[in-house]
N, C-alpha and C. Protein backbone atom coordinates (compact mmCIF):
# COMPACT_ATOMS: atom_id res chain seq x y z
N UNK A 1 0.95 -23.61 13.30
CA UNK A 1 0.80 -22.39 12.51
C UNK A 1 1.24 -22.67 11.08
N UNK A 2 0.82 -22.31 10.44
CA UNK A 2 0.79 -21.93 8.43
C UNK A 2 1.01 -21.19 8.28
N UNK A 3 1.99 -20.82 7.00
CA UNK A 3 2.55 -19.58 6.51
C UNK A 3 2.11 -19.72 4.82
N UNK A 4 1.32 -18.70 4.34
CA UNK A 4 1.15 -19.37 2.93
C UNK A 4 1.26 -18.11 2.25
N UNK A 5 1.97 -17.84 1.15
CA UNK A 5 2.68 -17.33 0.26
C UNK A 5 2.25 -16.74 -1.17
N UNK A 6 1.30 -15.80 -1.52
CA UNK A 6 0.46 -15.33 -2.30
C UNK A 6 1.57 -13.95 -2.99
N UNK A 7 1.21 -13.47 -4.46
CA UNK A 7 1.62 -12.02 -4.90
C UNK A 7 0.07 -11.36 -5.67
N UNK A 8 0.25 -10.04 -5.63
CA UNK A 8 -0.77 -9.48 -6.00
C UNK A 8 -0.19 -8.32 -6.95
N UNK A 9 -0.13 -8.44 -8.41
CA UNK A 9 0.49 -7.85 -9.14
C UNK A 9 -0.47 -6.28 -9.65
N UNK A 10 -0.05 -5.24 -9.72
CA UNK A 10 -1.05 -3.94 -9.76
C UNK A 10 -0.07 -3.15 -10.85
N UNK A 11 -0.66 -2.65 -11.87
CA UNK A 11 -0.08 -1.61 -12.46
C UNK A 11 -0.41 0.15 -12.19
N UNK A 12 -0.07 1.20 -12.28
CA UNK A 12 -0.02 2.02 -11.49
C UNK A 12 0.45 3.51 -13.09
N UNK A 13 -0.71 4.12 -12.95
CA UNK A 13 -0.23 4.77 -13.90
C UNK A 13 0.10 6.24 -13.48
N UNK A 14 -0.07 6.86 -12.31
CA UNK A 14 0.56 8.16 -12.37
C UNK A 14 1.25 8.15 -10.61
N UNK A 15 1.79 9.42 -10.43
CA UNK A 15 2.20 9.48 -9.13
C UNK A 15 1.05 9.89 -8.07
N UNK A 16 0.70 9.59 -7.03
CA UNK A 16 -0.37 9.86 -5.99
C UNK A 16 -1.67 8.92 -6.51
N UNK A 17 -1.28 8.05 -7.36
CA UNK A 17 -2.95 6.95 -8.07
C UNK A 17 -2.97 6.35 -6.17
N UNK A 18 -4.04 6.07 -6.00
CA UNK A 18 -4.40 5.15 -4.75
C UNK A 18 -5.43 4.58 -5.07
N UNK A 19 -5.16 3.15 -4.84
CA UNK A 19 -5.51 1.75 -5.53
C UNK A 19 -6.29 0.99 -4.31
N UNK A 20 -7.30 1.31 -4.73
CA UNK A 20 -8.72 -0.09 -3.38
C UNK A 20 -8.54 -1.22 -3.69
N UNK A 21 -7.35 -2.17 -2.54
CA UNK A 21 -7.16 -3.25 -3.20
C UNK A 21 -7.84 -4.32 -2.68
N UNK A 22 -8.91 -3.85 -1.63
CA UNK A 22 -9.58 -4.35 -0.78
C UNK A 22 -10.03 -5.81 -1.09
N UNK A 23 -10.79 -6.14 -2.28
CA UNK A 23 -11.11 -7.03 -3.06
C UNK A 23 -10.31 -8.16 -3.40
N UNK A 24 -9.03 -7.44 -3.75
CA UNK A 24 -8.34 -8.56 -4.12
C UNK A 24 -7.29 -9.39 -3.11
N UNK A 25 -7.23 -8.52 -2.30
CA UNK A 25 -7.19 -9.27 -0.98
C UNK A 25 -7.74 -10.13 -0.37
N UNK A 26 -8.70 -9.69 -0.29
CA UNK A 26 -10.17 -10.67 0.29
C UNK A 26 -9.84 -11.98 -0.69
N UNK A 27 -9.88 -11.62 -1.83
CA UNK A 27 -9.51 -13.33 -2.88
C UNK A 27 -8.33 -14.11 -2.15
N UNK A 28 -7.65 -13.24 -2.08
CA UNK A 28 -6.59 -14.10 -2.27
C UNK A 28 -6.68 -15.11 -0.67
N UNK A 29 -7.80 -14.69 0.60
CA UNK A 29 -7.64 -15.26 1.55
C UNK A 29 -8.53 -16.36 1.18
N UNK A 30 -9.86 -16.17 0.88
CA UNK A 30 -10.95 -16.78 0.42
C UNK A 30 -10.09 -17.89 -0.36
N UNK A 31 -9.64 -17.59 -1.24
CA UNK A 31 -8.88 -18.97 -2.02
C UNK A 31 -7.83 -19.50 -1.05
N UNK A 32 -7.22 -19.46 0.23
CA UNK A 32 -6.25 -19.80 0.83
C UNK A 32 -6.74 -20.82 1.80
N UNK A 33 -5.86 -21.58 2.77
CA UNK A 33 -6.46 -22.42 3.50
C UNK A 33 -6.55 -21.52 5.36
N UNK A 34 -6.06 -21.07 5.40
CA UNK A 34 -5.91 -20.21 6.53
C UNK A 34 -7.62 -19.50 6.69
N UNK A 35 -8.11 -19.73 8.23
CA UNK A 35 -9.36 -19.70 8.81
C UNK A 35 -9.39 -17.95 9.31
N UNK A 36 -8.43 -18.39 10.26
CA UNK A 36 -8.26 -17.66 11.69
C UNK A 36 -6.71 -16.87 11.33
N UNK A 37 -6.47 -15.78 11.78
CA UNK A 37 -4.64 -15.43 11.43
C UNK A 37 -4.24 -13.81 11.19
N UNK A 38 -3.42 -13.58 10.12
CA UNK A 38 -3.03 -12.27 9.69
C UNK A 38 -2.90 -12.67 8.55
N UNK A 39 -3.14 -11.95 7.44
CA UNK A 39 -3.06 -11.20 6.15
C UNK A 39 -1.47 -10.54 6.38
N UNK A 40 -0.44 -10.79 5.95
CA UNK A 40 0.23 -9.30 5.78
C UNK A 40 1.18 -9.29 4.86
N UNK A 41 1.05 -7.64 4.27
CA UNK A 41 0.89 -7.53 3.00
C UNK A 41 2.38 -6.48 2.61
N UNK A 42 3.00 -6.51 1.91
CA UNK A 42 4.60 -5.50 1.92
C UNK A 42 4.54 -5.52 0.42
N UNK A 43 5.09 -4.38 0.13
CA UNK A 43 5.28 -3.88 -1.04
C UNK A 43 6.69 -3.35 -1.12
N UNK A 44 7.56 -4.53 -1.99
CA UNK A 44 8.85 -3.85 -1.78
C UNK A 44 9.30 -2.61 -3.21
N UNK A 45 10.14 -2.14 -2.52
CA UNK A 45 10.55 -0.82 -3.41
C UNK A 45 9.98 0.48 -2.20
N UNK A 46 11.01 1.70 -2.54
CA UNK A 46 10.93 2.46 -1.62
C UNK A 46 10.51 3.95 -1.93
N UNK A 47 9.23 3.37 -3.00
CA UNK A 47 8.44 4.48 -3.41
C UNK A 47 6.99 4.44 -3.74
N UNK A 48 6.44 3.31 -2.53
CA UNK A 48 5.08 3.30 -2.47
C UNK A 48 4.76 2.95 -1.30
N UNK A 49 3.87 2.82 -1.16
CA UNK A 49 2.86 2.34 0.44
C UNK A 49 1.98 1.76 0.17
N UNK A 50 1.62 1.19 1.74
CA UNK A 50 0.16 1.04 2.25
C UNK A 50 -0.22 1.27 3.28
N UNK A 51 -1.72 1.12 2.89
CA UNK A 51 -2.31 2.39 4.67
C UNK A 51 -3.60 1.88 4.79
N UNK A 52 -4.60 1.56 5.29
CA UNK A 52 -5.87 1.69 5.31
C UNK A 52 -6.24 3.17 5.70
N UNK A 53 -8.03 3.39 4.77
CA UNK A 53 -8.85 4.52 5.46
C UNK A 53 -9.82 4.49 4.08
N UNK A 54 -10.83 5.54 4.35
CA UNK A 54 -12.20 4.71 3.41
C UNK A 54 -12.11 5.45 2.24
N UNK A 55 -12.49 4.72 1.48
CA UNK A 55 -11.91 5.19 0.27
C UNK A 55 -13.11 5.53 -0.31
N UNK A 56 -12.93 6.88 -0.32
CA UNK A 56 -14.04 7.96 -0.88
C UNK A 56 -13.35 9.53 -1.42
N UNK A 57 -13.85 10.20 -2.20
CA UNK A 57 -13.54 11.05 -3.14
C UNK A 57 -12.88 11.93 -2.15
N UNK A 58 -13.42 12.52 -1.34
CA UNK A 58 -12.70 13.18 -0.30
C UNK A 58 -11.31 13.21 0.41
N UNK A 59 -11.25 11.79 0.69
CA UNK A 59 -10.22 10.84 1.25
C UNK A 59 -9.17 10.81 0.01
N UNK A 60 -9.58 10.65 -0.77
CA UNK A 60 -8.34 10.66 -2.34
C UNK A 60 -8.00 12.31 -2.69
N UNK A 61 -8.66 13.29 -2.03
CA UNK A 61 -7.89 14.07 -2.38
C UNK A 61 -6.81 14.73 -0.86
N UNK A 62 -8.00 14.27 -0.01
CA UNK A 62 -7.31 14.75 1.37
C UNK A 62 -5.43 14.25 1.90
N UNK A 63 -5.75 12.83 1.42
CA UNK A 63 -4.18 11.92 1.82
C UNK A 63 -2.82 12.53 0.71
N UNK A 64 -3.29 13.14 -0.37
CA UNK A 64 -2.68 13.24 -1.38
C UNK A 64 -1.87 15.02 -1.10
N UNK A 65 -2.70 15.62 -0.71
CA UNK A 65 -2.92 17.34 -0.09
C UNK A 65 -2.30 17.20 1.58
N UNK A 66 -2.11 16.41 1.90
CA UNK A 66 -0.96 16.18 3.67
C UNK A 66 -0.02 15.98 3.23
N UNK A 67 0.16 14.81 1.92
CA UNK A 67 1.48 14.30 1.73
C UNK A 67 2.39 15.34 1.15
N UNK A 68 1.58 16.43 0.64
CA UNK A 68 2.35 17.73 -0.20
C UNK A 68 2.58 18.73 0.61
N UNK A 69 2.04 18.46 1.81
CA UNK A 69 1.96 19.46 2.94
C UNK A 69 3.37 19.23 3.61
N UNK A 70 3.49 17.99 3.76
CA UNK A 70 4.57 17.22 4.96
C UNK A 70 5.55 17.01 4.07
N UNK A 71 5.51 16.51 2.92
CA UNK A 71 6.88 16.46 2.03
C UNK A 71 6.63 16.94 0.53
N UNK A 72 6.97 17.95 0.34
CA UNK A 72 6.68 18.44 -1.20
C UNK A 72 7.49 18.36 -1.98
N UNK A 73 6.62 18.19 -3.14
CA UNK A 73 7.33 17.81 -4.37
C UNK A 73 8.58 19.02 -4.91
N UNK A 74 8.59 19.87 -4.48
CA UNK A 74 9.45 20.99 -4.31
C UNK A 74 10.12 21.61 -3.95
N UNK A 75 10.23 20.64 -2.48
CA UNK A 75 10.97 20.90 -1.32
C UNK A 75 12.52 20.81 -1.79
N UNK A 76 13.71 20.78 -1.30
CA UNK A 76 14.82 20.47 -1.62
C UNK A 76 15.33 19.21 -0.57
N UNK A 77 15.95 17.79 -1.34
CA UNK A 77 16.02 16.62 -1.29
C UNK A 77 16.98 16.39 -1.12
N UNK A 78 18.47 15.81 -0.39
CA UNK A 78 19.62 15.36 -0.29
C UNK A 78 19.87 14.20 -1.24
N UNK A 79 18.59 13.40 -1.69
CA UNK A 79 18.43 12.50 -2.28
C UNK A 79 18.09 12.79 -4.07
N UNK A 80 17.73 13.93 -4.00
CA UNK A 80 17.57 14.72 -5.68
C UNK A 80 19.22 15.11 -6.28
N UNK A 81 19.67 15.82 -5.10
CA UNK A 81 21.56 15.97 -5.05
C UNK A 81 22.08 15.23 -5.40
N UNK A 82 21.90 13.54 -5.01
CA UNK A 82 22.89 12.68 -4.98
C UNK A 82 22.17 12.10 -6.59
N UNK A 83 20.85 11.50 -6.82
CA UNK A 83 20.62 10.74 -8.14
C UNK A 83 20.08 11.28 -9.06
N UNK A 84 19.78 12.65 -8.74
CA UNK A 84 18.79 13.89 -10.18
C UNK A 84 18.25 12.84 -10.89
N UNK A 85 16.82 12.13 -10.00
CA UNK A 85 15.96 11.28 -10.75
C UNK A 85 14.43 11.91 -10.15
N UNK A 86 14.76 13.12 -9.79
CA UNK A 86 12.90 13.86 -9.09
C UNK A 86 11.97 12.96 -8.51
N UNK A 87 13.03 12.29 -7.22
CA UNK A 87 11.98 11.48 -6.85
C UNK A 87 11.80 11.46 -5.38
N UNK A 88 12.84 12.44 -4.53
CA UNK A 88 13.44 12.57 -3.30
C UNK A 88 12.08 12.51 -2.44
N UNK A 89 11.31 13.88 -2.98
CA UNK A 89 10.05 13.53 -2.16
C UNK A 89 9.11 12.05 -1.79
N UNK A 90 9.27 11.49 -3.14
CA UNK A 90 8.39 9.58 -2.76
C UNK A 90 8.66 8.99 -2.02
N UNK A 91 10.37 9.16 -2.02
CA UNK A 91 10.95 8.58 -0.73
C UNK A 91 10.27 8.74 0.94
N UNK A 92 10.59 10.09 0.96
CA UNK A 92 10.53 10.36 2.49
C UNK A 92 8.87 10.00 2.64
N UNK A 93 7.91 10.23 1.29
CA UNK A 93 6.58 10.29 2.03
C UNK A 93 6.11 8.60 1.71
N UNK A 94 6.67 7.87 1.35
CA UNK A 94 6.82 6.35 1.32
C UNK A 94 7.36 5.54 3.02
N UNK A 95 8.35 6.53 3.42
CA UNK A 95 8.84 6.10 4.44
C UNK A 95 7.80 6.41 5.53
N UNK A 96 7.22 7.70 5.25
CA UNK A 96 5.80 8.24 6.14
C UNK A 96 5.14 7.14 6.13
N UNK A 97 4.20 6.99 5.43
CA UNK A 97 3.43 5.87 5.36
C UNK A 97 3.71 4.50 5.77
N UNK A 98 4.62 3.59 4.69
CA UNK A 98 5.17 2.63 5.50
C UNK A 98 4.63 1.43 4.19
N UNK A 99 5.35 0.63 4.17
CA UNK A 99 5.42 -0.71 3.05
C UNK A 99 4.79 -1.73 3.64
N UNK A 100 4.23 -2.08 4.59
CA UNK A 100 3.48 -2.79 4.75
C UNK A 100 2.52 -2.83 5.80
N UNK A 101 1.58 -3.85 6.21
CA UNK A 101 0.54 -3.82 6.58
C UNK A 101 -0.31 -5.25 7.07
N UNK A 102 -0.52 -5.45 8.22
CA UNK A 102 -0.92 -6.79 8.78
C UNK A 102 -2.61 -6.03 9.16
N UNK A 103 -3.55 -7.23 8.72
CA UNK A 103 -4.90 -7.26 8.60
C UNK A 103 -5.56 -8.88 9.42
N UNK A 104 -6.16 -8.64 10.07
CA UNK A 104 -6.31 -9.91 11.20
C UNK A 104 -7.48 -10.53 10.02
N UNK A 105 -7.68 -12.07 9.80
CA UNK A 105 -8.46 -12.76 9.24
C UNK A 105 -9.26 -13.36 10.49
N UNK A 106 -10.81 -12.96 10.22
CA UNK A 106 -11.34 -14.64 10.62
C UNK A 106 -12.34 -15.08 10.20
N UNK A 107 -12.40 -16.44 9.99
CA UNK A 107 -13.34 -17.53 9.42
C UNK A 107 -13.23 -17.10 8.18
N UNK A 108 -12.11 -16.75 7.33
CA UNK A 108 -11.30 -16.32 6.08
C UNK A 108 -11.96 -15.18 5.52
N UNK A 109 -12.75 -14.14 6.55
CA UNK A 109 -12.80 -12.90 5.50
C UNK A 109 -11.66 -11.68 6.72
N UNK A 110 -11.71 -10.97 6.01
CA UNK A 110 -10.71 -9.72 6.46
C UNK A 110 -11.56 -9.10 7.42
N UNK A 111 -10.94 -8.67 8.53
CA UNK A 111 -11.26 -7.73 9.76
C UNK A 111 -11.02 -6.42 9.78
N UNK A 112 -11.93 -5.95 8.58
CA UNK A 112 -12.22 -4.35 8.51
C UNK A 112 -13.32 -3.68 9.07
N UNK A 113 -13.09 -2.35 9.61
CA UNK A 113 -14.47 -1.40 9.89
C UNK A 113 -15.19 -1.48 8.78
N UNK A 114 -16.30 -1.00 9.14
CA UNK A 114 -17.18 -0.36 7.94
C UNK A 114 -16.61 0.17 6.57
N UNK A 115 -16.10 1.35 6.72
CA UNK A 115 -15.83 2.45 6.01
C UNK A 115 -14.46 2.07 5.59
N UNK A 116 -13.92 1.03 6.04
CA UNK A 116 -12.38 0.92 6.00
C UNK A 116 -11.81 -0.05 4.83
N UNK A 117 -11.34 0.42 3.92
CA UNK A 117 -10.57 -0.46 2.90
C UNK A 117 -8.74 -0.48 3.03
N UNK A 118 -8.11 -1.55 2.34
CA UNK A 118 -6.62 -1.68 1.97
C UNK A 118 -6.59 -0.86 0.87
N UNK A 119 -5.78 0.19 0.86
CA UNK A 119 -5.27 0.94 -0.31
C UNK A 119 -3.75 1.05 -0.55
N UNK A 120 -3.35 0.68 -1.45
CA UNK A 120 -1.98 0.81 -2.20
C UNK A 120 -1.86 2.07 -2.55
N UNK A 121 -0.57 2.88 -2.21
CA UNK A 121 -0.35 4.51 -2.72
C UNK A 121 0.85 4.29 -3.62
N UNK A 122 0.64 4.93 -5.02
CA UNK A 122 2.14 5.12 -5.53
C UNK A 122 2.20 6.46 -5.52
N UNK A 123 3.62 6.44 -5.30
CA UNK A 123 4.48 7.83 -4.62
C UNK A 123 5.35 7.91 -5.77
N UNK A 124 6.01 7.44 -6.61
CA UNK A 124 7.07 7.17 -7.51
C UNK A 124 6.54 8.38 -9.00
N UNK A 125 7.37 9.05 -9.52
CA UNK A 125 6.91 10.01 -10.18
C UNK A 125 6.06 9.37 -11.71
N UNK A 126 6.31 8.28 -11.76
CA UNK A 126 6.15 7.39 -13.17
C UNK A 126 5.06 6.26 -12.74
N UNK A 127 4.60 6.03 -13.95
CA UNK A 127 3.81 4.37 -14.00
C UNK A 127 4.33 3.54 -13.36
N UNK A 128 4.24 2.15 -12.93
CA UNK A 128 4.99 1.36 -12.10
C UNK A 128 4.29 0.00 -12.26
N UNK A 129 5.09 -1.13 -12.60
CA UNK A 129 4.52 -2.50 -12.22
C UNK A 129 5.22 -3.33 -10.84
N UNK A 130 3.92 -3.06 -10.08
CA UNK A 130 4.32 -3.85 -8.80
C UNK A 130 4.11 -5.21 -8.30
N UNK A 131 4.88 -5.93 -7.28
CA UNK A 131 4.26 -6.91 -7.01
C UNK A 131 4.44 -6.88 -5.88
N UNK A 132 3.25 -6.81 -5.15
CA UNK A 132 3.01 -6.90 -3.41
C UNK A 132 2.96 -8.38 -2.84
N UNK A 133 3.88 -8.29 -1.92
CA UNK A 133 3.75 -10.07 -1.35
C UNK A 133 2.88 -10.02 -0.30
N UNK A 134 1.96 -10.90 -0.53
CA UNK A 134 0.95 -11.23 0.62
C UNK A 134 1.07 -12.85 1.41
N UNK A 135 1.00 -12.70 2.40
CA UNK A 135 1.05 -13.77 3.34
C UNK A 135 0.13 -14.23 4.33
N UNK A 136 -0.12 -15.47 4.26
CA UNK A 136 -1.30 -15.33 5.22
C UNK A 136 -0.74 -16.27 6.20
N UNK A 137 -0.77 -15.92 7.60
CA UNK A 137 -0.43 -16.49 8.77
C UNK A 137 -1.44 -17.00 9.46
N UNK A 138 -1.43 -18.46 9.95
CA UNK A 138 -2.28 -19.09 11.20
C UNK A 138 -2.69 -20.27 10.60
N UNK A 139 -4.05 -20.42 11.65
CA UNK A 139 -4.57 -22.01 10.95
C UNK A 139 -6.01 -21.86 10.50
């Protein structure tokens, strides 16, 4: 087994932007030596995600309209109490979602549905420069 060691750097200009990173994923396997394996992909910091689902106009407003449903920006935060930085909500709906994400490779393209892309969510109230570590596992 191979472990090979890629970053995928994204800038991010508002809170709820969701980023089709589908593409650049796909590069980064295509340029890798790994055939057969997993993709998997983490985004550290604890105010963004990733998720797959198809990324269409609908879908960008639908994921954005649950997340305000399930944790609102208005809600009251234990975490707004302690750092008065208005960000309590990114948290919990960052933790919803989840920082990373394993994608099965084979014969080096990505094992998606149809309709199905990698999307990056920023949750964080501000612009953001990220760097997602990607890894590709197998032979």
């Amino acid at each position: 087994m191979t472990v090979e060691s890629d970053s995928l750097n994204l800038h991010t200009r508002y809170e709820g932007e969701i980023l089709d990173i589908t593409e650049k994923i796909q590069a980064i396997v295509a340029k890798g030596n790994i055939r057969n394996g997993v993709a998997f992909l983490f985004v550290p910091g604890s105010t963004a995600a990733l998720t797959t689902l198809e990324y269409e106009p609908g879908l960008l407003v639908d994921l954005p309209s649950m997340l305000e449903t399930i944790a609102p920006k208005a809600g009251t935060y234990e975490h707004e109490r302690q750092w008065h930085d208005g960000n309590g909500h990114s948290h919990v709906r960052a933790a919803l979602l989840g920082p990373d994400l394993f994608v099965p490779i084979r014969e080096k393209s990505l094992v998606l549905g149809t309709w199905q892309q990698i999307v990056f969510i920023e949750l964080d109230v501000r612009s953001r420069d990220r760097t997602l570590v990607v890894q590709l596992i197998g032979e």
